[in-house]
N, C-alpha and C. Protein backbone atom coordinates (compact mmCIF):
# COMPACT_ATOMS: atom_id res chain seq x y z
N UNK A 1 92.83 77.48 94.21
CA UNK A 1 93.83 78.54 94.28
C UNK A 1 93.59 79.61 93.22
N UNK A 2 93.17 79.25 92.01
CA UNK A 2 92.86 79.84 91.15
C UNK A 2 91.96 81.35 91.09
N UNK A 3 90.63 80.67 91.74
CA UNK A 3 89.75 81.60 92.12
C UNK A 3 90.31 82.76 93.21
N UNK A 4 90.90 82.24 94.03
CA UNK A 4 91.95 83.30 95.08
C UNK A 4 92.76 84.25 94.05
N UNK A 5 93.38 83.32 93.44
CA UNK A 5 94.77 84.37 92.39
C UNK A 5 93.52 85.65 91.90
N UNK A 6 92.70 85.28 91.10
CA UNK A 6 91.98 86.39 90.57
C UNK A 6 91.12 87.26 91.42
N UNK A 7 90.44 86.89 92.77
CA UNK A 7 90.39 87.84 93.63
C UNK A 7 91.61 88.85 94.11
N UNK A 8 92.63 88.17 94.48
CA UNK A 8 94.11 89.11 94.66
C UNK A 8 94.64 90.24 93.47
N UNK A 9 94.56 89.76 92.04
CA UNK A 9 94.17 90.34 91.03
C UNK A 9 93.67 91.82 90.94
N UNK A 10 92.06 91.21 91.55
CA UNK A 10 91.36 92.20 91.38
C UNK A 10 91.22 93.48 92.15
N UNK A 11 91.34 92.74 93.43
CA UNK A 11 91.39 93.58 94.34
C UNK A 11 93.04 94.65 94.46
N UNK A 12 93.76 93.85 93.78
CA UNK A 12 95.21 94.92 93.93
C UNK A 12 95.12 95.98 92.73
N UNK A 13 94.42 95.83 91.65
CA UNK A 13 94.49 97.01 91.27
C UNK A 13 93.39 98.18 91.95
N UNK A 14 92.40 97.53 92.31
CA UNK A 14 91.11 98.06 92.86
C UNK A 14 91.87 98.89 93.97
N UNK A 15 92.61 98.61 94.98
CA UNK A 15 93.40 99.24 95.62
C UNK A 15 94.47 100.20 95.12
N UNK A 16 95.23 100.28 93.94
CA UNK A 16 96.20 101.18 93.64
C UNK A 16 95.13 102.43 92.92
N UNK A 17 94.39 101.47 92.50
CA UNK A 17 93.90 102.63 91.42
C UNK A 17 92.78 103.97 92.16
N UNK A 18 92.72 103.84 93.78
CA UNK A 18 92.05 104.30 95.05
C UNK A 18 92.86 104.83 95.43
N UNK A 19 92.47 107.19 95.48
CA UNK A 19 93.03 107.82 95.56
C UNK A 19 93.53 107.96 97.46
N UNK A 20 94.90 107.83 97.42
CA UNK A 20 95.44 107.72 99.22
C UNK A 20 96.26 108.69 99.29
N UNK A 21 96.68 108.39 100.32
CA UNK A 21 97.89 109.16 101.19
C UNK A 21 99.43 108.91 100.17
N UNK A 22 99.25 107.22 100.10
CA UNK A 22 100.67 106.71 99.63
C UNK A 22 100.65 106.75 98.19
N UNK A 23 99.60 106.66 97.51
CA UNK A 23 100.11 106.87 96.10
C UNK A 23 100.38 108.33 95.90
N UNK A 24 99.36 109.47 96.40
CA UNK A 24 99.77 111.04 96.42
C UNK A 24 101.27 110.89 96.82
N UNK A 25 101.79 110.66 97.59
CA UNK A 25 103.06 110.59 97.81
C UNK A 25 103.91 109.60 97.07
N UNK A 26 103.69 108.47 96.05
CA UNK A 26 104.32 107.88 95.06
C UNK A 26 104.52 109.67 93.54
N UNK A 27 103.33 109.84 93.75
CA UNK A 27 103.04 110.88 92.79
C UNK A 27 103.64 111.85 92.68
N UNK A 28 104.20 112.34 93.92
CA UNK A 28 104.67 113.93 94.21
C UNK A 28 105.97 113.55 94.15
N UNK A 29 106.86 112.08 94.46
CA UNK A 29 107.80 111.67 93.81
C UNK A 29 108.13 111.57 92.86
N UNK A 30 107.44 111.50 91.65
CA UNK A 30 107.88 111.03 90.49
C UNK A 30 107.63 112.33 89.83
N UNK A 31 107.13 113.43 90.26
CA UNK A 31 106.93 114.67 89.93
C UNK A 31 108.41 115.63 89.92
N UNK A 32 108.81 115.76 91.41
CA UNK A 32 110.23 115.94 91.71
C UNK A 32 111.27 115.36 91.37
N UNK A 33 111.22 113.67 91.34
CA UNK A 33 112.79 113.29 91.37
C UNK A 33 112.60 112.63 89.87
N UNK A 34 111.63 112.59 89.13
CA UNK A 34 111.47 111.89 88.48
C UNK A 34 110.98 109.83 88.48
N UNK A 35 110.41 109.65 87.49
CA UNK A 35 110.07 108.15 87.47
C UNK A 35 111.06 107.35 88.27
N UNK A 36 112.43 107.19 87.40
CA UNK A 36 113.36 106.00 87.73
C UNK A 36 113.69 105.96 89.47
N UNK A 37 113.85 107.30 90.17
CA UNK A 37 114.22 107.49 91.62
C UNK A 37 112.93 107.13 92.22
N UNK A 38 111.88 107.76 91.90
CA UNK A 38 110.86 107.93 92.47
C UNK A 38 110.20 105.35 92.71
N UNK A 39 110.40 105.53 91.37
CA UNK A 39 110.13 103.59 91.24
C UNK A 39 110.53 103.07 92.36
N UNK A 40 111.42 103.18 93.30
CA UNK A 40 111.40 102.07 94.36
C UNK A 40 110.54 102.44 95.50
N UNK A 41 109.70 103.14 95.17
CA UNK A 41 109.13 103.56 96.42
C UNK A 41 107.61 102.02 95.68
N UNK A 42 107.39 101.93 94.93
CA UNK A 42 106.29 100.97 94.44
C UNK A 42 106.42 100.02 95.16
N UNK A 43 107.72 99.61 95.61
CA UNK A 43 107.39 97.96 96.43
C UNK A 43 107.43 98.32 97.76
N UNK A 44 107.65 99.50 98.15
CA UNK A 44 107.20 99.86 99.82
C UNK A 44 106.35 98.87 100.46
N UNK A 45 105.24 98.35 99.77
CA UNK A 45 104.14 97.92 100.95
C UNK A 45 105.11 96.28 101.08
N UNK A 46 105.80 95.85 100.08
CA UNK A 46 105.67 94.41 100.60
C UNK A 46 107.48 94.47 101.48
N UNK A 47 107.29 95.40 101.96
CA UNK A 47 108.11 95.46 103.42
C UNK A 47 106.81 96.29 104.38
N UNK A 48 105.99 97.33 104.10
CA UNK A 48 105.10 97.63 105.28
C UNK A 48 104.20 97.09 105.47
N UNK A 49 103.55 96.34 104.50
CA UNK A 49 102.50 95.78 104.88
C UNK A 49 102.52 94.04 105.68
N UNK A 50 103.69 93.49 106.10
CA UNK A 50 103.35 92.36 107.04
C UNK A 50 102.67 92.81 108.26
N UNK A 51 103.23 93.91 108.76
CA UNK A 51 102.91 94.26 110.12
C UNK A 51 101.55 94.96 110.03
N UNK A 52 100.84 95.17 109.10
CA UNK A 52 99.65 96.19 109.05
C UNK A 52 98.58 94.69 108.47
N UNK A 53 99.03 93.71 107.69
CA UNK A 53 98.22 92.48 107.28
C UNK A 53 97.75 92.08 108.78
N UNK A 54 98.93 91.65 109.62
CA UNK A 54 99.48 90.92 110.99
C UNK A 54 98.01 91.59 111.75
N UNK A 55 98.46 92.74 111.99
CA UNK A 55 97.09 93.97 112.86
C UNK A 55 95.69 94.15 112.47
N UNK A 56 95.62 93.83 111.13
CA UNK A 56 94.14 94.06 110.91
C UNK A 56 93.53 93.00 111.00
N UNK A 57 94.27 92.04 110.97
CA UNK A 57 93.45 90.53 110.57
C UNK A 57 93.18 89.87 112.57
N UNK A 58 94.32 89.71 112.69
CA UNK A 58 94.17 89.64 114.63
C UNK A 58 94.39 90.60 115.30
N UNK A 59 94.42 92.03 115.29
CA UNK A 59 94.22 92.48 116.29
C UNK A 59 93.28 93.78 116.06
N UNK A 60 93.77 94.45 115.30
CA UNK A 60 92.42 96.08 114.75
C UNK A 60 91.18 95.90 115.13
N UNK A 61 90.13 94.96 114.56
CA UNK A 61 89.26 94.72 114.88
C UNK A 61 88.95 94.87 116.28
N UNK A 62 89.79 94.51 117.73
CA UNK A 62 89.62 94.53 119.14
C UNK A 62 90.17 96.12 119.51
N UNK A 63 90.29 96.49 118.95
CA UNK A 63 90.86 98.20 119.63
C UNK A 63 89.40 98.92 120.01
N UNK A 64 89.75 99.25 121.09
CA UNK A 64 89.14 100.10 121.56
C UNK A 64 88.61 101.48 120.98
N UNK A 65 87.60 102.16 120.56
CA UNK A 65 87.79 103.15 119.58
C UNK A 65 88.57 104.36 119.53
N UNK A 66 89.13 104.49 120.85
CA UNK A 66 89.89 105.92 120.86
C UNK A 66 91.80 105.90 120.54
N UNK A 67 91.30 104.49 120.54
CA UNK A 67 93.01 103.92 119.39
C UNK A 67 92.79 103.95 118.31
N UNK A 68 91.46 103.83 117.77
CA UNK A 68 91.38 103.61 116.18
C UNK A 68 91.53 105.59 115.64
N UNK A 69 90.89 106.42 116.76
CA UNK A 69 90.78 107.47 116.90
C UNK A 69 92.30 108.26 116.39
N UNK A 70 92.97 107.10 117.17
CA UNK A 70 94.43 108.13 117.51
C UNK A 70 95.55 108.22 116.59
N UNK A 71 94.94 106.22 115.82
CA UNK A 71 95.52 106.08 114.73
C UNK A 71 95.28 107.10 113.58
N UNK A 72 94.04 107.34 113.16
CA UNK A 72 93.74 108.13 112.33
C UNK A 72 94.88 109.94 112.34
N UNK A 73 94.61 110.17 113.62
CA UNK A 73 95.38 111.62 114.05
C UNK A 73 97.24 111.50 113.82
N UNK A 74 97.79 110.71 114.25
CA UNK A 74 98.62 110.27 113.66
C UNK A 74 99.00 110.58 112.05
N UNK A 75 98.14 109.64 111.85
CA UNK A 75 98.59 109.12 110.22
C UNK A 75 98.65 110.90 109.63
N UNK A 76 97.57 111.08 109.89
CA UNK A 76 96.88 112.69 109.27
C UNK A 76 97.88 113.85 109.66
N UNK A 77 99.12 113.75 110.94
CA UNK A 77 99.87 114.48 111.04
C UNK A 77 101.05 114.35 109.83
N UNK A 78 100.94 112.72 109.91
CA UNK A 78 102.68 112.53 109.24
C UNK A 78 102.23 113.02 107.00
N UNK A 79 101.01 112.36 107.25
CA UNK A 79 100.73 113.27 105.59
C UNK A 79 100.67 115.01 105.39
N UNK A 80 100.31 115.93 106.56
CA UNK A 80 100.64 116.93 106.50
C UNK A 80 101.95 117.35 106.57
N UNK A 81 102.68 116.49 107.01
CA UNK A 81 104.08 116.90 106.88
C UNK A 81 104.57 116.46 105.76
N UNK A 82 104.13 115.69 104.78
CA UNK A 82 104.58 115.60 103.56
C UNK A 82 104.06 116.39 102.47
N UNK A 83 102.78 116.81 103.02
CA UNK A 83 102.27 118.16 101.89
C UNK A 83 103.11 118.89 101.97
N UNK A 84 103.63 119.59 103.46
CA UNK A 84 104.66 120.53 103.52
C UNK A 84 105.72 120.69 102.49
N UNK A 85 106.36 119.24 102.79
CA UNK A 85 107.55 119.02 101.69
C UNK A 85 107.01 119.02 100.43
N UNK A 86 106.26 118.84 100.00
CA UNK A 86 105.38 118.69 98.36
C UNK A 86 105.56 120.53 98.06
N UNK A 87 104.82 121.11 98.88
CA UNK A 87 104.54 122.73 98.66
C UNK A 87 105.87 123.32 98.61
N UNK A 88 106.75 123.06 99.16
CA UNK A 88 107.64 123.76 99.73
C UNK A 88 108.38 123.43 98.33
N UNK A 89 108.56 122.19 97.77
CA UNK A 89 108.58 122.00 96.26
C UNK A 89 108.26 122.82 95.32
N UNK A 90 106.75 123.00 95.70
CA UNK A 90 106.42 123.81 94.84
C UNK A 90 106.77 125.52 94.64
N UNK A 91 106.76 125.84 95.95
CA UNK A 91 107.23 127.32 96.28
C UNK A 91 108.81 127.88 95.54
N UNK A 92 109.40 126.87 96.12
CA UNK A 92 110.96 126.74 95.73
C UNK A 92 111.04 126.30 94.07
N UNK A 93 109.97 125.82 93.12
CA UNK A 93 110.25 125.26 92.08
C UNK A 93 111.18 126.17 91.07
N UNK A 94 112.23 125.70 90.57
CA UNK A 94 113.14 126.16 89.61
C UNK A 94 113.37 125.82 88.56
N UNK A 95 112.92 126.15 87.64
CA UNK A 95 113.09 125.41 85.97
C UNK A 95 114.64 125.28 85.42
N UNK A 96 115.50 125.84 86.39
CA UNK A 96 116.93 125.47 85.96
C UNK A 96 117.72 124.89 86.91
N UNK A 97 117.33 124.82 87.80
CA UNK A 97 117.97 123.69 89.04
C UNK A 97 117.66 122.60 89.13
N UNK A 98 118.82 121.83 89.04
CA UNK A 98 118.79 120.21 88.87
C UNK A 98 118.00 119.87 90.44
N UNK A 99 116.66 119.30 90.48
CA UNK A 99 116.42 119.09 92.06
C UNK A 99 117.23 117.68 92.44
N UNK A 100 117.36 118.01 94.06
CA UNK A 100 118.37 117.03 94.52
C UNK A 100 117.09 115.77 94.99
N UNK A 101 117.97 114.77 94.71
CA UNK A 101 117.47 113.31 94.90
C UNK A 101 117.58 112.39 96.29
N UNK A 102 116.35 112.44 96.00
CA UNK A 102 115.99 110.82 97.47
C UNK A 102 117.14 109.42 96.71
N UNK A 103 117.68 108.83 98.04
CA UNK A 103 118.03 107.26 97.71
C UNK A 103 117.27 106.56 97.09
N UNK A 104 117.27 105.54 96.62
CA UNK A 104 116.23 104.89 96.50
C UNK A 104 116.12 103.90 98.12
N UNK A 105 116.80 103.90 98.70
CA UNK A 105 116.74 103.41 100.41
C UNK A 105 115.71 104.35 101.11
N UNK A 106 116.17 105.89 100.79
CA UNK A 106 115.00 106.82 101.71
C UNK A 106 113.47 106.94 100.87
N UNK A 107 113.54 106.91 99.06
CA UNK A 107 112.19 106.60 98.77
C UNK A 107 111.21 105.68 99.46
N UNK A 108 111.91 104.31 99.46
CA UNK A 108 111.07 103.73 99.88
C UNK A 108 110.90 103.31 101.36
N UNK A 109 111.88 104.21 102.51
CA UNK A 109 111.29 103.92 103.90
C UNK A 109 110.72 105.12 103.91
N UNK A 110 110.43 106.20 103.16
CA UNK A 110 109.24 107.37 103.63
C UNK A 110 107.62 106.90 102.97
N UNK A 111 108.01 106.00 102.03
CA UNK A 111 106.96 105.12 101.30
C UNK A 111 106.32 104.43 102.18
N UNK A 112 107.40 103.36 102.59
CA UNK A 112 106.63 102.61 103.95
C UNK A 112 106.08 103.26 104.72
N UNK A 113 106.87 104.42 105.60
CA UNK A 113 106.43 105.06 106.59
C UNK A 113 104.98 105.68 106.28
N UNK A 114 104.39 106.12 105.11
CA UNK A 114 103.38 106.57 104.82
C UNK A 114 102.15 106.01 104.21
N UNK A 115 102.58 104.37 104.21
CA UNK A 115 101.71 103.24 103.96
C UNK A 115 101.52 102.86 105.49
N UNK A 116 102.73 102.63 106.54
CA UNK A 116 101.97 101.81 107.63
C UNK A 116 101.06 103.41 108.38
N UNK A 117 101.03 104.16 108.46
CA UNK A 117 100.28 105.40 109.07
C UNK A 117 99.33 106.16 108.19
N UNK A 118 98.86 104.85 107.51
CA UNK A 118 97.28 105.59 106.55
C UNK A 118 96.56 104.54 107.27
N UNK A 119 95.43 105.10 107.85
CA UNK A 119 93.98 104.21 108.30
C UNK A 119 93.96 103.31 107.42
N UNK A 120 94.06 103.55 106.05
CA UNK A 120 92.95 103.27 105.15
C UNK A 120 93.89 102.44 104.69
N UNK A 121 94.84 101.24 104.80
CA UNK A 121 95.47 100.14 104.64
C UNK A 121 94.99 99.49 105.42
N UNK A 122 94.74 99.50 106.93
CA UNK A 122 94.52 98.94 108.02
C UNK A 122 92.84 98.31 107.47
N UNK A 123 92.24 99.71 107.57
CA UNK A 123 90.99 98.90 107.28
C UNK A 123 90.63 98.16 106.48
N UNK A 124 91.72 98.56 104.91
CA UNK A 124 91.42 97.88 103.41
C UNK A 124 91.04 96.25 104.30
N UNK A 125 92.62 95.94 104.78
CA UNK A 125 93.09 94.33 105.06
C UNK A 125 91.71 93.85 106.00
N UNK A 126 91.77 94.94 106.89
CA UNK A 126 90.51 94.44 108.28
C UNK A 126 89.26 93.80 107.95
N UNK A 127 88.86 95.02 106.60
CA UNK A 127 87.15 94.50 106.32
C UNK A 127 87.42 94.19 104.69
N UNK A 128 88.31 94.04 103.60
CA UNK A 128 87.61 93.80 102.60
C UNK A 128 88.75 92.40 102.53
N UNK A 129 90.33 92.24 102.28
CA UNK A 129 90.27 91.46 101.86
C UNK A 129 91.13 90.52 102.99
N UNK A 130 91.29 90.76 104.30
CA UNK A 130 91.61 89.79 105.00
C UNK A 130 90.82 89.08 105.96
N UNK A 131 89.04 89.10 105.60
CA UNK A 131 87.90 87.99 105.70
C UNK A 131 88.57 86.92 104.87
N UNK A 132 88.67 87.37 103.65
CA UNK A 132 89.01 86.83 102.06
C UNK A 132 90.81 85.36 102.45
N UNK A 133 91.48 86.59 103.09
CA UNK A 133 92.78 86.05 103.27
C UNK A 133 92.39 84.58 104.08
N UNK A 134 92.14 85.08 105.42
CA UNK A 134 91.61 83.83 106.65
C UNK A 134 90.90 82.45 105.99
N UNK A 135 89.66 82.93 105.05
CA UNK A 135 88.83 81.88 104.61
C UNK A 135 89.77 81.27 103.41
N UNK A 136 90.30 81.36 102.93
CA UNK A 136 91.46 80.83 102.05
C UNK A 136 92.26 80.26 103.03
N UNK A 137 92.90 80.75 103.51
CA UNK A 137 94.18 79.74 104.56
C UNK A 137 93.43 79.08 105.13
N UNK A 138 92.00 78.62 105.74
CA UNK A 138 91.60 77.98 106.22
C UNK A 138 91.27 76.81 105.53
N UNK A 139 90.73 76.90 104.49
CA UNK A 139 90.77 75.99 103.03
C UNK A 139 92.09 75.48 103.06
N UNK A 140 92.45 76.22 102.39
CA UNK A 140 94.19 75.41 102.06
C UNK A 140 94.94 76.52 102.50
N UNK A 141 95.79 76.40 102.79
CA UNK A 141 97.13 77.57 103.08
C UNK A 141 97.58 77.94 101.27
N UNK A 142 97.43 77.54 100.37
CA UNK A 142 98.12 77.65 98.92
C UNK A 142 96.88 78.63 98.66
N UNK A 143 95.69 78.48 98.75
CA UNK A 143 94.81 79.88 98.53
C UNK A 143 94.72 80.81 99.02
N UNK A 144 95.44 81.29 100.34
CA UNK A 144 95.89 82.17 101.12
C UNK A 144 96.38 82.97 100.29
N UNK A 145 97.77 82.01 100.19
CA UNK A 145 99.09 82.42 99.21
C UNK A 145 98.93 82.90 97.88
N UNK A 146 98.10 82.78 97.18
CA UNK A 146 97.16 82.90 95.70
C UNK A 146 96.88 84.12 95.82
N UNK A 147 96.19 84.63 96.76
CA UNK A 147 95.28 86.03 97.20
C UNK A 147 96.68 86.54 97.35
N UNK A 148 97.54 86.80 98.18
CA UNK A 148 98.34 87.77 98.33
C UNK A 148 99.29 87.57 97.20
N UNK A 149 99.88 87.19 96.25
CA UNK A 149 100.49 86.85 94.68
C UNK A 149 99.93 87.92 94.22
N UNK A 150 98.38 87.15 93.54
CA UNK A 150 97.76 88.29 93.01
C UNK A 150 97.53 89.24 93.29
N UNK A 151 97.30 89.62 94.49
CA UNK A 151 97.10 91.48 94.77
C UNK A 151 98.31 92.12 95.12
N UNK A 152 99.45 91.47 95.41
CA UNK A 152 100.98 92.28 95.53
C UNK A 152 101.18 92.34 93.98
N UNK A 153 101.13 91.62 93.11
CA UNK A 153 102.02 91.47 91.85
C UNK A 153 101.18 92.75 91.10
N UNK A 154 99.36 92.74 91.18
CA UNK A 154 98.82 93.44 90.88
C UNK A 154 98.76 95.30 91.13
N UNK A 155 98.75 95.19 92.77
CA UNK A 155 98.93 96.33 93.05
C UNK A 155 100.32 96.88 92.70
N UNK A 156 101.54 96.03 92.65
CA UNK A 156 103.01 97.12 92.58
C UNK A 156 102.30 96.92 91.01
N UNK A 157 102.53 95.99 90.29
CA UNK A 157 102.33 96.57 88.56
C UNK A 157 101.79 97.52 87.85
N UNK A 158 100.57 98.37 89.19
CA UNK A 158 99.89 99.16 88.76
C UNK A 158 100.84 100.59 89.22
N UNK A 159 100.85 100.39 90.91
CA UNK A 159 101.52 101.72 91.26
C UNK A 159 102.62 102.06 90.36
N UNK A 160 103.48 101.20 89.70
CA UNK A 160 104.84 101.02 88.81
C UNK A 160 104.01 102.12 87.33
N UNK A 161 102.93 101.73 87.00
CA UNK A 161 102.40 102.02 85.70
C UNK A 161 102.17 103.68 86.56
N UNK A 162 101.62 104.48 87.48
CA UNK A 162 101.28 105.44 88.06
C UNK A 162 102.55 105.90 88.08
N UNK A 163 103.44 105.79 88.71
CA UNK A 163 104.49 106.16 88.51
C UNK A 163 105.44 107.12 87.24
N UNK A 164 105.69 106.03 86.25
CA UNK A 164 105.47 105.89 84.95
C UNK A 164 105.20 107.22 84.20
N UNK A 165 103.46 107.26 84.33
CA UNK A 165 102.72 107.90 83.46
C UNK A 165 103.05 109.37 84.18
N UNK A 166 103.18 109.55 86.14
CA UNK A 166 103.56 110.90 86.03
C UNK A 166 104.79 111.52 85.52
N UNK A 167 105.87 110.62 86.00
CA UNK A 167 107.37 111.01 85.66
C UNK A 167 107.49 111.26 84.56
N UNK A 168 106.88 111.09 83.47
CA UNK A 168 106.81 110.60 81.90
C UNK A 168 105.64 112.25 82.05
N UNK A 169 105.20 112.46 82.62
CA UNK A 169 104.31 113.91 82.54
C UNK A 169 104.91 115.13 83.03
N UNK A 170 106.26 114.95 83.65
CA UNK A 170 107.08 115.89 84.45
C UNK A 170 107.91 116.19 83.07
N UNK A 171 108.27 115.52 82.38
CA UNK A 171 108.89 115.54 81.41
C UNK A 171 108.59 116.49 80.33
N UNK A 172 107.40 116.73 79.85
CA UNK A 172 106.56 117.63 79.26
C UNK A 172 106.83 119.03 79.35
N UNK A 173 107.26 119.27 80.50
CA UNK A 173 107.59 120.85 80.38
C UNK A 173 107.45 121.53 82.13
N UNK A 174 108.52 122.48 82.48
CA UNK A 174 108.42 122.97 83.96
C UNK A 174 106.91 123.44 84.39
N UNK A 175 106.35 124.18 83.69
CA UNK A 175 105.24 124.47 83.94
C UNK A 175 104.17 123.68 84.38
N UNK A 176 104.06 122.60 83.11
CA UNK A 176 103.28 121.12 83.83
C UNK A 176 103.60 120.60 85.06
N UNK A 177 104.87 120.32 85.15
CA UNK A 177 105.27 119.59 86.41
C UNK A 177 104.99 120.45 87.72
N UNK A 178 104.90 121.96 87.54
CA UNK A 178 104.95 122.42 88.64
C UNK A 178 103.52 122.36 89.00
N UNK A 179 102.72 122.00 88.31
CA UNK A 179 101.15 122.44 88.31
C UNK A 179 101.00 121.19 88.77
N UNK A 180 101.52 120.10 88.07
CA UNK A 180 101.16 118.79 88.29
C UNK A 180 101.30 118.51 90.02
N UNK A 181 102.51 119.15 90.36
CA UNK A 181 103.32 119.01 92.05
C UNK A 181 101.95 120.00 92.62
N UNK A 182 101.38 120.61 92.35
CA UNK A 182 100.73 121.71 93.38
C UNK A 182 99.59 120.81 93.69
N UNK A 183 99.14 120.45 92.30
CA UNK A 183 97.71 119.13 92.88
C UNK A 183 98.11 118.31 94.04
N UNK A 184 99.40 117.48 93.73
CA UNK A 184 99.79 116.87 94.73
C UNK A 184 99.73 117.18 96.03
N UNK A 185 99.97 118.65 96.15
CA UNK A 185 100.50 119.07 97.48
C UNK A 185 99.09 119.47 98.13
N UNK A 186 98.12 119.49 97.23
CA UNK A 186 96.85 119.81 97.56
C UNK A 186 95.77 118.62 98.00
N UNK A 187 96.24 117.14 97.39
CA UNK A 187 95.53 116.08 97.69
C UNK A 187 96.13 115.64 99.19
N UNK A 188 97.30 115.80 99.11
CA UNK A 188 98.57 115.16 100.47
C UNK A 188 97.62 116.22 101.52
N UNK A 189 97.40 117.21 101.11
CA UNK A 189 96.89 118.44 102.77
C UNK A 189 95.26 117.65 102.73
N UNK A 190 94.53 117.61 101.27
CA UNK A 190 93.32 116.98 101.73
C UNK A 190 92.58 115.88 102.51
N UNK A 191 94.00 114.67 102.20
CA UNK A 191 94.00 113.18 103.20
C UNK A 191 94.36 113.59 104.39
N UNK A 192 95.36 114.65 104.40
CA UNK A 192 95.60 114.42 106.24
C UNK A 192 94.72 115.22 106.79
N UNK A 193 94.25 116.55 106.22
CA UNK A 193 92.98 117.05 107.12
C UNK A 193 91.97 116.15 107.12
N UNK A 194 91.80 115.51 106.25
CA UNK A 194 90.43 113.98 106.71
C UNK A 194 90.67 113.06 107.50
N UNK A 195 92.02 113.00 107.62
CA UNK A 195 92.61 111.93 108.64
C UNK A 195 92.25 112.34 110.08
N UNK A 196 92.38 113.82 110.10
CA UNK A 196 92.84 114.45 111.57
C UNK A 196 91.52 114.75 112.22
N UNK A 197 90.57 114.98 111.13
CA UNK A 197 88.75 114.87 111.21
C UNK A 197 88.21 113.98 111.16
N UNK A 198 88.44 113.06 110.31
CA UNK A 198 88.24 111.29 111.18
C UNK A 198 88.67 110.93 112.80
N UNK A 199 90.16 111.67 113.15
CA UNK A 199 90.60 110.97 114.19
C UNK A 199 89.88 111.91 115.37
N UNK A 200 89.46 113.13 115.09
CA UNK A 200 89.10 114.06 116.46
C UNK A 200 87.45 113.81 116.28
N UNK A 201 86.80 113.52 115.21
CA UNK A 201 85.51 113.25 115.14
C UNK A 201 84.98 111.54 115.69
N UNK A 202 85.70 110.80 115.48
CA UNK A 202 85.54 109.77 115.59
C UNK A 202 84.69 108.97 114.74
C-alpha cells in the first residue's frame, strides 16, 4: 500500500502543479473574490472527478475518435466562456468597488463544471494514473485506495497552497491584481483555443 500512497503523492502534486483550464480558473478566483471565497473551489475534483475516474478507466479508451473530438470542442467552449468572465473582470476592474462574491456552493460547482469538461483530466486518469489505479485494485483493493489518498490529499494541498499564494498576491495592491487577472484571462482564452484546435483538428 505504501508504495501506492507515494505514487498518489507524487503524481497529485505533479498534476496541480500542470498549467490547466481548472487551476487558471482556481486562479482568476482568488484574484477577484479573494483566497478565503475563492478556497472551496480546491476540493471541486473530489465531487467531479468519480464520474471522469469511472470514464477514463472503462470507457474513454473505446470512444470512437470524433467523441474524443467533440469532447475536446466542448470543454474549449465552456473555458472561453470563462475567459470572458475573467476579462470582463478585468475591463470593469475598480480599485474602489467592493467586487461581489461567488457562494462558496457556486465556486465550487463552476470548479467542477470546469474540471469534468477539460480533456486533460480524462486523459490524465486514462493513460497515466488509472493503468496505476486498476493494477493496484487488482493486487489488493487497499492499494487502489492508497493511490487515490495520496493524490487527492496531495493534489487539493497543493491547489489550497495556489490559491493561497494568489489571493495573498491580490492583496499587494489594485494594480497587481489587475495585471495578475489579465494573465489569467489570457491563459483561460489560451486552453480553450487549444481545446477547440485539438477538437476541430483532431
Amino acid at each position: 500500500m505504501w508504495l501506492y500512497l507515494i505514487q498518489g503523492i507524487g503524481y497529485g502534486i505533479a498534476a496541480a502543479s500542470q498549467p490547466g483550464p481548472f487551476q487558471a480558473f482556481l486562479v482568476s478566483q482568488a484574484l477577484t473574490r479573494g483566497w478565503k471565497r475563492a478556497l472551496p473551489g480546491a476540493f471541486a475534483p473530489l465531487l467531479s472527478d468519480g464520474p471522469i475516474i469511472l470514464l477514463s478507466v472503462l470507457a474513454l479508451r473505446q470512444l470512437p475518435e470524433n467523441l474524443q473530438r467533440l469532447m475536446h470542442i466542448v470543454g474549449g467552449l465552456f473555458v472561453l466562456y470563462l475567459a470572458y468572465g475573467a476579462f470582463k473582470s478585468w475591463r470593469d476592474f475598480d480599485e474602489t468597488l467592493k467586487r461581489p462574491e461567488l457562494s462558496g456552493q457556486q465556486t465550487i460547482f463552476r470548479a467542477a463544471m470546469t474540471n469534468v469538461l477539460s480533456p486533460g483530466a480524462y486523459l490524465f486518469w486514462m493513460f497515466v494514473t488509472g493503468p496505476i489505479l486498476m493494477q493496484g485494485w487488482r493486487e489488493m483493493p487497499l492499494n487502489g485506495l492508497g493511490l487515490l489518498v495520496g493524490f487527492y490529499t496531495a493534489f487539493i494541498l497543493c491547489l489550497i497552497l495556489m490559491i493561497v499564494i494568489f489571493g495573498a498576491a491580490s492583496c499587494l495592491g489594485p494594480k497587481l491584481n489587475r495585471a495578475l487577472l489579465g494573465v489569467s484571462c489570457m491563459v483561460l482564452l489560451g486552453f480553450g483555443l487549444f481545446q477547440l484546435w485539438k477538437g476541430g483538428t483532431g
